[in-house]
Protein backbone atom coordinates (compact mmCIF):
# COMPACT_ATOMS: atom_id res chain seq x y z
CA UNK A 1 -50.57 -50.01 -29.15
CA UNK A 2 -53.31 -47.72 -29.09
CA UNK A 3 -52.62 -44.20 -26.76
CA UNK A 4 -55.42 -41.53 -25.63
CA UNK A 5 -52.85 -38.51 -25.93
CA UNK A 6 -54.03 -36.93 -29.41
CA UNK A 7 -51.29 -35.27 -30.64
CA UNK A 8 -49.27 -38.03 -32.46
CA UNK A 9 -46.72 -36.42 -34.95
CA UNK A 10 -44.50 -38.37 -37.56
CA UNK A 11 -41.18 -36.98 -37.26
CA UNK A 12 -37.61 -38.09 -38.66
CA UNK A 13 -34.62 -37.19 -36.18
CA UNK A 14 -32.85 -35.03 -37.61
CA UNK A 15 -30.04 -34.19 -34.37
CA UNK A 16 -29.64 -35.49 -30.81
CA UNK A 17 -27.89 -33.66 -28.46
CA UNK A 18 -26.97 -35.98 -25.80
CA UNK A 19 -26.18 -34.86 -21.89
CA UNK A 20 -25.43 -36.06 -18.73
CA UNK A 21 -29.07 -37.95 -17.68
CA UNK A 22 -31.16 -36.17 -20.53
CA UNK A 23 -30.57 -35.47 -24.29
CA UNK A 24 -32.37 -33.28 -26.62
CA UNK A 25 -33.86 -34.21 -29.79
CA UNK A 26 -34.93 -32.79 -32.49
CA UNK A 27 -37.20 -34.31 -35.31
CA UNK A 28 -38.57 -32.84 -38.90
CA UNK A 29 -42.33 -33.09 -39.19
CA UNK A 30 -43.83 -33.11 -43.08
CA UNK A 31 -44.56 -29.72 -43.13
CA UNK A 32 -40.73 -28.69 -42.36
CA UNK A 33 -41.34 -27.50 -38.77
CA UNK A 34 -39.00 -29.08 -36.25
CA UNK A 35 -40.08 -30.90 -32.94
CA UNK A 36 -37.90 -30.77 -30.09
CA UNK A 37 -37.98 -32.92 -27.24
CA UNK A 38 -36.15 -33.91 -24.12
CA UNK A 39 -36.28 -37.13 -22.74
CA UNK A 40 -33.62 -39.54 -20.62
CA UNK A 41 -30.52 -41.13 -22.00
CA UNK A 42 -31.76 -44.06 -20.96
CA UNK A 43 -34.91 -43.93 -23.61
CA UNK A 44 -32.62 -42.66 -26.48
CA UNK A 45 -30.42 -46.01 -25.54
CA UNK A 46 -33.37 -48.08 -25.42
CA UNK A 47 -35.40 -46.94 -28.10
CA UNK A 48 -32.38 -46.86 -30.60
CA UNK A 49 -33.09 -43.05 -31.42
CA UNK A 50 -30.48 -41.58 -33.49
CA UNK A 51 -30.25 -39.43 -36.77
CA UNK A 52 -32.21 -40.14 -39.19
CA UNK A 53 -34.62 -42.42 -37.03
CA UNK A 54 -38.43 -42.35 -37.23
CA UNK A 55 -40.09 -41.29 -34.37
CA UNK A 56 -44.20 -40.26 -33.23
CA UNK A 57 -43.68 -37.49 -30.91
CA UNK A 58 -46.62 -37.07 -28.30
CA UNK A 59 -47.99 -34.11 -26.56
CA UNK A 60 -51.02 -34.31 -24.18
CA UNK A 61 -53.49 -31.70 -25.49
CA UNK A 62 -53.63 -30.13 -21.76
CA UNK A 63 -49.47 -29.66 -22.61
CA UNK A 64 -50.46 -27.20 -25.62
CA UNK A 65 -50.41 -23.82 -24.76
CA UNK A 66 -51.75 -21.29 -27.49
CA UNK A 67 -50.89 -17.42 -28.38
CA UNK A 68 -52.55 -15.08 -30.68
CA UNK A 69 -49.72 -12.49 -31.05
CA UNK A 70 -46.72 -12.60 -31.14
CA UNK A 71 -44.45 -14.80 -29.11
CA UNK A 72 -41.34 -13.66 -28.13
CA UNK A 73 -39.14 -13.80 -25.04
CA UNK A 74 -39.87 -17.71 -24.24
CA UNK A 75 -37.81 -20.62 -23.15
CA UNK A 76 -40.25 -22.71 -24.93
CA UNK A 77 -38.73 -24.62 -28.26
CA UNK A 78 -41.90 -25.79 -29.52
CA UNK A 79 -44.01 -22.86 -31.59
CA UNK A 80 -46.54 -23.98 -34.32
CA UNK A 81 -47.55 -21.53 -36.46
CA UNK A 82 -51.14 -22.55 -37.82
CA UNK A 83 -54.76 -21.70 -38.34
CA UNK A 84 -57.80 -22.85 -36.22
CA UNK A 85 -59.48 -25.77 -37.96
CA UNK A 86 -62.19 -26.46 -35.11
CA UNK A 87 -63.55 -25.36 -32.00
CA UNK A 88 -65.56 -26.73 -29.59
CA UNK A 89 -66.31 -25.25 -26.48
CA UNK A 90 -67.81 -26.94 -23.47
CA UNK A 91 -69.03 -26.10 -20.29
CA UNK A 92 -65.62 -25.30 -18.60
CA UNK A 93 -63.17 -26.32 -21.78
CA UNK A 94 -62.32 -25.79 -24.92
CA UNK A 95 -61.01 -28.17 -27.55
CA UNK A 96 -59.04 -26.55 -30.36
CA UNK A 97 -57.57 -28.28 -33.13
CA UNK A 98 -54.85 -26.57 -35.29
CA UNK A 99 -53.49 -26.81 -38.69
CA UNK A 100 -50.18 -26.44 -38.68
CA UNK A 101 -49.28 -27.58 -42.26
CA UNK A 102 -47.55 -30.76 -43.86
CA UNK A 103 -50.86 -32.63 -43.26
CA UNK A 104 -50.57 -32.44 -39.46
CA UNK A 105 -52.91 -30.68 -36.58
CA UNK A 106 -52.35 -30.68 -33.10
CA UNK A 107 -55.23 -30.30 -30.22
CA UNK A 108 -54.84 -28.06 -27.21
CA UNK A 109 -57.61 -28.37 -24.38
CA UNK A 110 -57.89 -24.87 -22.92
CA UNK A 111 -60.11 -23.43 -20.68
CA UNK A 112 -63.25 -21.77 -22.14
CA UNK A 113 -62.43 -18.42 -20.41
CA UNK A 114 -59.19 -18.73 -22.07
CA UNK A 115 -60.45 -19.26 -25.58
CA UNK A 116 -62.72 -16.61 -25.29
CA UNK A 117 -60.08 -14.02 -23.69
CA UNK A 118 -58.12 -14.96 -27.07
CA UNK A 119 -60.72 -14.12 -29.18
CA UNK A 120 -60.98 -17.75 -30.78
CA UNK A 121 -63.02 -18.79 -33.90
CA UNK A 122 -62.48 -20.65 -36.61
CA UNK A 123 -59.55 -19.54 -39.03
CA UNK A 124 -58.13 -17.30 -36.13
CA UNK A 125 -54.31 -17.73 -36.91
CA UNK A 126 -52.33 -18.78 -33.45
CA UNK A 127 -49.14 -20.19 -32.43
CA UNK A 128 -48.96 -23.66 -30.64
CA UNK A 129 -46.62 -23.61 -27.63
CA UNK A 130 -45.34 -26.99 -26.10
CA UNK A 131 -42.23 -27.17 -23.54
CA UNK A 132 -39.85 -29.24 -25.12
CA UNK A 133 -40.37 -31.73 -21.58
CA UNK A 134 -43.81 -31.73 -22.12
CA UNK A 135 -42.67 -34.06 -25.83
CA UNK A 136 -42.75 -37.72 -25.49
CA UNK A 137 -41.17 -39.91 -28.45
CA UNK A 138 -42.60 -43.36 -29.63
CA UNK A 139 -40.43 -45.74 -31.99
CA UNK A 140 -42.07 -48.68 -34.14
């Protein structure tokens, strides 16, 4: 199956934390980080998701919020650390791709206004923020 969201990450499960109708799960990408994601019991029943299973997380890039300083203060699980690797700005958008280590980038589509207000370029260091609902997970 082929899927338009770009940001496809490899990630091994590494705890679920199960709940009433949703359970949180976290997965280890190859760069260390950790990816956490909540989804219904019913898809960690169906899929078979449990420790040590291997999972694709996916995050639209319009879910990936970005920060320049320092983030503090947030309900949001998901923070990537990593460097600008390309920007491309169009008319109204902005597509920016970040390393964020192990091999692995993600893509946020921000406005231009915003990329500009942040000062963007290539190499500017920035945190990737993604709401831990915003985090799909695939299984093979």
């Amino acid at each position: 199956m082929s899927l338009s969201i770009r940001n496809q990450l490899p990630a091994t499960v590494v705890s679920v934390t199960p709940g009433e109708a949703m359970a949180t799960v976290q997965g280890r990408l190859a760069g260390g980080q950790v990816v956490t994601a909540a989804v219904t019991m019913s898809a960690v029943q169906e899929l078979g998701i449990g420790e040590g299973s291997e999972v694709t997380a996916l995050a639209k890039a319009t879910e990936v919020a970005l920060a320049t300083g320092e983030v503090s203060g947030l309900s949001i699980r998901n923070r990537f650390p990593g460097t600008v690797s390309r920007l491309t700005l169009g008319a109204a958008m902005a597509t920016v791709v970040i390393d964020i280590g192990g091999g692995q980038e993600l893509t946020a589509a921000i406005t231009q206004n915003a990329a500009a207000e942040l000062g963007l370029a290539e190499g500017s260091r920035v945190t990737a923020l993604i709401k831990s609902t915003e985090v799909s997970l695939a299984t093979v």
